[in-house]
N, C-alpha and C. Protein backbone atom coordinates (compact mmCIF):
# COMPACT_ATOMS: atom_id res chain seq x y z
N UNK A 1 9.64 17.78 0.28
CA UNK A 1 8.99 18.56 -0.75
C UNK A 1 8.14 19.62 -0.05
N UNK A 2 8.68 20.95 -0.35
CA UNK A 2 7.43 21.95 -0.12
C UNK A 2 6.60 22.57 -1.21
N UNK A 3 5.70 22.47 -0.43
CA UNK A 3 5.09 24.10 -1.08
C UNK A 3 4.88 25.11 -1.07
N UNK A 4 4.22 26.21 -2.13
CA UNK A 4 3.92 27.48 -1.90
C UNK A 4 2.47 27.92 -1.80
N UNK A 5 1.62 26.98 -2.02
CA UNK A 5 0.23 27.33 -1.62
C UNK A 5 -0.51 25.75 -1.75
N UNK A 6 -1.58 26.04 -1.76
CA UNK A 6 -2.61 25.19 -1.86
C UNK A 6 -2.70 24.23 -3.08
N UNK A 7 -2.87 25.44 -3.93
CA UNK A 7 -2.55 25.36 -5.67
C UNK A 7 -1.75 24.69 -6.06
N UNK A 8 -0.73 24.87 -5.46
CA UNK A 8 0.84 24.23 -5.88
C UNK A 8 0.54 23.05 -5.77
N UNK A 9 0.06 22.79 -4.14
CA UNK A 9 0.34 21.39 -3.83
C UNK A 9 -0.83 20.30 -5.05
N UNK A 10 -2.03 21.26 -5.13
CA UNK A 10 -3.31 20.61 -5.76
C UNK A 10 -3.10 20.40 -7.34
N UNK A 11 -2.05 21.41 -8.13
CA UNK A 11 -1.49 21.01 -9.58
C UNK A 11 -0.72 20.05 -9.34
N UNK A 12 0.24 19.57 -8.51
CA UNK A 12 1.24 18.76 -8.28
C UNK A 12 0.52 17.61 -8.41
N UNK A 13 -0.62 16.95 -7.20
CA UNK A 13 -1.23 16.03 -7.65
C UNK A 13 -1.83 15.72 -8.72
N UNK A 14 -2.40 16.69 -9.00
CA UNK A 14 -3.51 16.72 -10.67
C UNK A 14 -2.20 16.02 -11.98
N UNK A 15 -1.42 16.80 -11.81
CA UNK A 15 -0.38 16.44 -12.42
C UNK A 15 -0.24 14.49 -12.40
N UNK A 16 -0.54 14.31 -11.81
CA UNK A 16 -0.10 12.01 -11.49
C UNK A 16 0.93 12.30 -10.85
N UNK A 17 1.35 13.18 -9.85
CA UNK A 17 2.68 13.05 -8.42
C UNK A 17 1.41 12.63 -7.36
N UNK A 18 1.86 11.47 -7.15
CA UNK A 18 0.98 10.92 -5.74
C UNK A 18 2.25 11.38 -4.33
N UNK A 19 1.44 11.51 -3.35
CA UNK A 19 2.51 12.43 -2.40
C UNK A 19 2.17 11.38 -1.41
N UNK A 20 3.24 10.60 -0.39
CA UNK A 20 2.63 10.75 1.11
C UNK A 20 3.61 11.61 2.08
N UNK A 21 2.92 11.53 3.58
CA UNK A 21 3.74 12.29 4.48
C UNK A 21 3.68 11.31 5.62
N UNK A 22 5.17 11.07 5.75
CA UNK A 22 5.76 9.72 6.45
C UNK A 22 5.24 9.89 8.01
N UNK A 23 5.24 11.40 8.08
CA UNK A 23 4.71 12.00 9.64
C UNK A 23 3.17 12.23 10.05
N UNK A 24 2.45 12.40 9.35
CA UNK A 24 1.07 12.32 9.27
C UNK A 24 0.66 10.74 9.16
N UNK A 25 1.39 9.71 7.65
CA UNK A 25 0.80 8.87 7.79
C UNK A 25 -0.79 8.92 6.60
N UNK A 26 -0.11 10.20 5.64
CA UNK A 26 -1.35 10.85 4.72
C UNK A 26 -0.82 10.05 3.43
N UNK A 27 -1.45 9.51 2.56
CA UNK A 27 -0.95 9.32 0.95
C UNK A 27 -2.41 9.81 0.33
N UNK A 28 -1.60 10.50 -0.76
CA UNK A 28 -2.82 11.44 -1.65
C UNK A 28 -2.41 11.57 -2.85
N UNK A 29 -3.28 10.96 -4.12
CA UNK A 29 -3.34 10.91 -5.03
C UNK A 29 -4.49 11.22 -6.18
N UNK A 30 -4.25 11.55 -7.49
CA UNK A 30 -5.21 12.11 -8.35
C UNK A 30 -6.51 10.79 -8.12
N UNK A 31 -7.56 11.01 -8.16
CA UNK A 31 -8.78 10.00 -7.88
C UNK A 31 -9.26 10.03 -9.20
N UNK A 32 -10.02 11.21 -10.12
CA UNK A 32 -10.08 10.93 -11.36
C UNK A 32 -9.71 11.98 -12.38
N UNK A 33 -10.36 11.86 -13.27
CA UNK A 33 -10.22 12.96 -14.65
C UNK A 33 -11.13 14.35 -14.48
N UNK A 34 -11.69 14.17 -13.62
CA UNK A 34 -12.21 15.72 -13.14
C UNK A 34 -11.87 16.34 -11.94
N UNK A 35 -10.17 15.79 -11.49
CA UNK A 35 -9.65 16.63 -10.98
C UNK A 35 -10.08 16.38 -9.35
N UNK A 36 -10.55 15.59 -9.04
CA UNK A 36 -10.95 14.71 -7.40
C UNK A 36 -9.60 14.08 -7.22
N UNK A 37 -9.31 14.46 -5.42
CA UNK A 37 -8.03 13.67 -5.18
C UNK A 37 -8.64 12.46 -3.79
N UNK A 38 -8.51 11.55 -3.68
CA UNK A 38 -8.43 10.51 -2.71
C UNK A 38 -6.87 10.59 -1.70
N UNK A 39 -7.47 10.22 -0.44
CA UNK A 39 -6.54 10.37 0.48
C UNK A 39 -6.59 9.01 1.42
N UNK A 40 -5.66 8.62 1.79
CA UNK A 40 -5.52 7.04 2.81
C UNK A 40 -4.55 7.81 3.45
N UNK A 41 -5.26 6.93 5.02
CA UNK A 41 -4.17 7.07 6.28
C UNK A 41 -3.07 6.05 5.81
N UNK A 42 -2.20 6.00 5.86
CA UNK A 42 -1.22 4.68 5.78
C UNK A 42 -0.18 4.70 6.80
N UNK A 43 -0.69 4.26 7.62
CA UNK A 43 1.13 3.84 8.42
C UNK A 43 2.43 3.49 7.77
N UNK A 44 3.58 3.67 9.06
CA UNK A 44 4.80 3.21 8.55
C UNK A 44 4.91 1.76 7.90
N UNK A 45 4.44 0.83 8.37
CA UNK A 45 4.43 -0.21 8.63
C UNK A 45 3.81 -0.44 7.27
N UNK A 46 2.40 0.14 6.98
CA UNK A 46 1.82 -0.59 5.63
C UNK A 46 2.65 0.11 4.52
N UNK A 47 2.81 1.28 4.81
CA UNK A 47 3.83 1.72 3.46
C UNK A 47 4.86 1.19 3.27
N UNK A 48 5.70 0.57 4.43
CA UNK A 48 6.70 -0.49 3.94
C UNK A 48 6.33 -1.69 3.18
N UNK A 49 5.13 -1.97 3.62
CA UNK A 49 4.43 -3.52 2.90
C UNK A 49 4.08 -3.23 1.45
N UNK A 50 3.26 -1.82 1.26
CA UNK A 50 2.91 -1.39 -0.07
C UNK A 50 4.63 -0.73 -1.08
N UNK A 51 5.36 -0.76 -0.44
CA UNK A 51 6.46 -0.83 -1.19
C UNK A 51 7.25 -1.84 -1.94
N UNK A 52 7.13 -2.91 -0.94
CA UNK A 52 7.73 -4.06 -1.03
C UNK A 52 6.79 -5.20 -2.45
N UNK A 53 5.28 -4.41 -2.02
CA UNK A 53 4.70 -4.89 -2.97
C UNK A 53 4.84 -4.36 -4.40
N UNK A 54 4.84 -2.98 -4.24
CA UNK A 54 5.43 -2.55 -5.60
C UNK A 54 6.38 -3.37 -6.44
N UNK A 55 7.24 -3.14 -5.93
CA UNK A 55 8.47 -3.46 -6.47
C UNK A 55 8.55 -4.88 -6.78
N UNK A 56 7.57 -6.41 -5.87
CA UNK A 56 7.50 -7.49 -6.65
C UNK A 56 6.76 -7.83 -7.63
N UNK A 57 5.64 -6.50 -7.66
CA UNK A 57 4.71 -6.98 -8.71
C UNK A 57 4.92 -5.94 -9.75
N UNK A 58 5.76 -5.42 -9.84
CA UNK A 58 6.06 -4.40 -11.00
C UNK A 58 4.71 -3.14 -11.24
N UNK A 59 4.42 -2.77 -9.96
CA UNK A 59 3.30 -1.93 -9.81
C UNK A 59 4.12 -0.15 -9.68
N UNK A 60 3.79 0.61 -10.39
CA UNK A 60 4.23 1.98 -10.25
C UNK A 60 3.73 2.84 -8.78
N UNK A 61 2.09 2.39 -8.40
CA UNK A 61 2.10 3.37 -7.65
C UNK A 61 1.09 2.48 -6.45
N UNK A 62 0.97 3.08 -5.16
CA UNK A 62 0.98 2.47 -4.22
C UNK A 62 -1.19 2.52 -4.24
N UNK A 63 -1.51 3.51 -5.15
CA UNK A 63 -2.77 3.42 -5.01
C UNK A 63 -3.73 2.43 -5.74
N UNK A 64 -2.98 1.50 -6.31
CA UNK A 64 -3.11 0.51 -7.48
C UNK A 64 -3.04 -0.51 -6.80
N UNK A 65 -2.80 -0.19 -5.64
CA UNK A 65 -2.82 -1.86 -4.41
C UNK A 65 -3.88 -1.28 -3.58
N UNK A 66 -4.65 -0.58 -3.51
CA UNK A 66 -5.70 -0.13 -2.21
C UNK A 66 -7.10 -0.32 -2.43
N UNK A 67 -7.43 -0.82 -1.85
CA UNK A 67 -8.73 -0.91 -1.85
C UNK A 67 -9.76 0.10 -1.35
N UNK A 68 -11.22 -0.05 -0.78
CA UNK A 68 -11.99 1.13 -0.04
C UNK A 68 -11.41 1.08 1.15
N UNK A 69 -11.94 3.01 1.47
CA UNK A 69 -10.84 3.13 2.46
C UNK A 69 -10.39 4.41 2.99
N UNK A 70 -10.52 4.63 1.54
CA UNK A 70 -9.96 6.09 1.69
C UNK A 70 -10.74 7.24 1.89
N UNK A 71 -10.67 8.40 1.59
CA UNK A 71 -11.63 9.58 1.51
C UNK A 71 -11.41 10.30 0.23
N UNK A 72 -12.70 10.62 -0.47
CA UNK A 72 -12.68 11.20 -1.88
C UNK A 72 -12.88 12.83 -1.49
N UNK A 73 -12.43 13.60 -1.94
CA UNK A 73 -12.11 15.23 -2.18
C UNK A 73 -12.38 15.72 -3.85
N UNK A 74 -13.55 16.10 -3.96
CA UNK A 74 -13.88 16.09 -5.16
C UNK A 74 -13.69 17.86 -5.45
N UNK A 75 -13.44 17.99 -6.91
CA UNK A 75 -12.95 19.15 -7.43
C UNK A 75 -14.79 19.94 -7.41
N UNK A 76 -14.70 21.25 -7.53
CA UNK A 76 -16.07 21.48 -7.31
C UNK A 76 -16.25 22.03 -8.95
N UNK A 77 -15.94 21.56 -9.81
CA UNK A 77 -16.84 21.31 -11.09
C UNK A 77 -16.90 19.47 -11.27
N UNK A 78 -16.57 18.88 -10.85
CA UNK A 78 -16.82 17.25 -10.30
C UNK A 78 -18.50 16.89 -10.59
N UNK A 79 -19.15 16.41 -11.31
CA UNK A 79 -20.72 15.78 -10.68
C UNK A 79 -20.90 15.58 -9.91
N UNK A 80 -20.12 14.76 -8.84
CA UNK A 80 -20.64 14.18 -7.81
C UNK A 80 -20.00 15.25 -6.61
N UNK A 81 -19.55 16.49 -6.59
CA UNK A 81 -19.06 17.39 -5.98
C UNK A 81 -20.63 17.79 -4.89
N UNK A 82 -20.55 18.12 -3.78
CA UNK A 82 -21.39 18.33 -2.91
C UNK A 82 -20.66 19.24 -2.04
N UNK A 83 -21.30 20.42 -1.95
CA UNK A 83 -20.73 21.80 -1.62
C UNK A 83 -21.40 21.57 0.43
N UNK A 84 -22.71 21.24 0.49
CA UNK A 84 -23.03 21.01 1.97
C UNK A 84 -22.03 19.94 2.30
N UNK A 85 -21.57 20.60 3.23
CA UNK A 85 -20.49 20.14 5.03
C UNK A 85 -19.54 19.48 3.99
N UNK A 86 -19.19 19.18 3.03
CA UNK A 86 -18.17 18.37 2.10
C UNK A 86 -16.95 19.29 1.83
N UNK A 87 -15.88 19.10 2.21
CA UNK A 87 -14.34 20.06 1.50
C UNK A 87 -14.45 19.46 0.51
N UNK A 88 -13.59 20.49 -0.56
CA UNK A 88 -13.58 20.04 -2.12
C UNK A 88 -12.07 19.64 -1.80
N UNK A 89 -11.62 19.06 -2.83
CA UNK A 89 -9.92 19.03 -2.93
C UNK A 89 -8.68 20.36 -2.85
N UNK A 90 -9.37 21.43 -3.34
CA UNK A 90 -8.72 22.52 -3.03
C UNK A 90 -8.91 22.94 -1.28
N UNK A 91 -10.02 22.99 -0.94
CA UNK A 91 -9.73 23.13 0.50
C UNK A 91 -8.80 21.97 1.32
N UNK A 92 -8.91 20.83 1.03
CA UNK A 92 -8.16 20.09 1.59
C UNK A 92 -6.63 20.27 1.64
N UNK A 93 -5.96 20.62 0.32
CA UNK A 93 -4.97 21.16 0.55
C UNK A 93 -4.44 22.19 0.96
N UNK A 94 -5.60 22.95 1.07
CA UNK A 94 -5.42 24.35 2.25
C UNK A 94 -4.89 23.93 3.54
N UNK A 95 -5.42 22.61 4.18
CA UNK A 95 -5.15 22.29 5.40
C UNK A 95 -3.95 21.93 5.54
N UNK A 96 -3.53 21.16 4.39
CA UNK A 96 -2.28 20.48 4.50
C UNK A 96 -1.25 20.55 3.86
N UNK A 97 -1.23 22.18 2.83
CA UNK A 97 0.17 21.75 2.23
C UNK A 97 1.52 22.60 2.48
N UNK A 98 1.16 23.20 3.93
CA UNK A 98 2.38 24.06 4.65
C UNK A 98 2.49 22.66 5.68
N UNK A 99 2.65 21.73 5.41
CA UNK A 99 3.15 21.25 6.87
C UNK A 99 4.41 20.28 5.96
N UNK A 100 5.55 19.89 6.81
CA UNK A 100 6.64 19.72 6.26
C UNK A 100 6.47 17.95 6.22
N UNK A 101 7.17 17.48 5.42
CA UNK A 101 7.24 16.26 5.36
C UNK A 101 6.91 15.51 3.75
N UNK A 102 6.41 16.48 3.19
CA UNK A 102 5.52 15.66 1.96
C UNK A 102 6.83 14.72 0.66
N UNK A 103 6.43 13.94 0.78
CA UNK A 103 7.62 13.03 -0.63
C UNK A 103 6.55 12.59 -1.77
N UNK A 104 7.07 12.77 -2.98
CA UNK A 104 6.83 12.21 -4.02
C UNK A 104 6.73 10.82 -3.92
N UNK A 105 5.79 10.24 -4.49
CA UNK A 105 5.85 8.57 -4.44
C UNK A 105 5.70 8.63 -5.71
């Protein structure tokens, strides 16, 4: 899956497409209703385990098995959005959504 900007990649999530990238080892998904995305490192290895779990427990998405952990990227109309040394979710996908690899989960 590519993209064409930042945007793209940041409606895509907003949208409920949780993405990881098998080569990074990134899974990123919508965090809440004001538009904050959460991100987990996940290895090969646990994404095989969080698959396997899916599929016995009739779970749709892999962020519904995770616990703390991750990193929150909050939208900057968010409350809890903090503009000192903090990326919002749109910058974050600035960093990352020209690099190749990304799949739909």
């Amino acid at each position: 899956m590519r993209f064409d900007s930042a945007e793209d990649m940041l409606t895509t999530i907003q949208q409920g497409k949780d993405l990881y990238n098998p080569q990074l080892g990134l899974y990123v998904f919508l965090y809440s209703e004001a538009g904050s995305i959460a991100v987990y490192y996940i290895g090969t290895e646990r994404a095989n385990l969080l698959s396997d779990e899916c599929k016995a427990g009739n779970v749709k998405y892999w962020s519904e098995l995770l616990g703390p952990g991750g990193a929150i990227y909050d939208d900057p109309s968010c409350e809890f959005y903090d503009s000192d040394g903090c990326i919002s979710n749109r910058e974050w996908c600035e960093e990352y959504f020209s690099l190749e690899g990304w799949n739909h989960k």
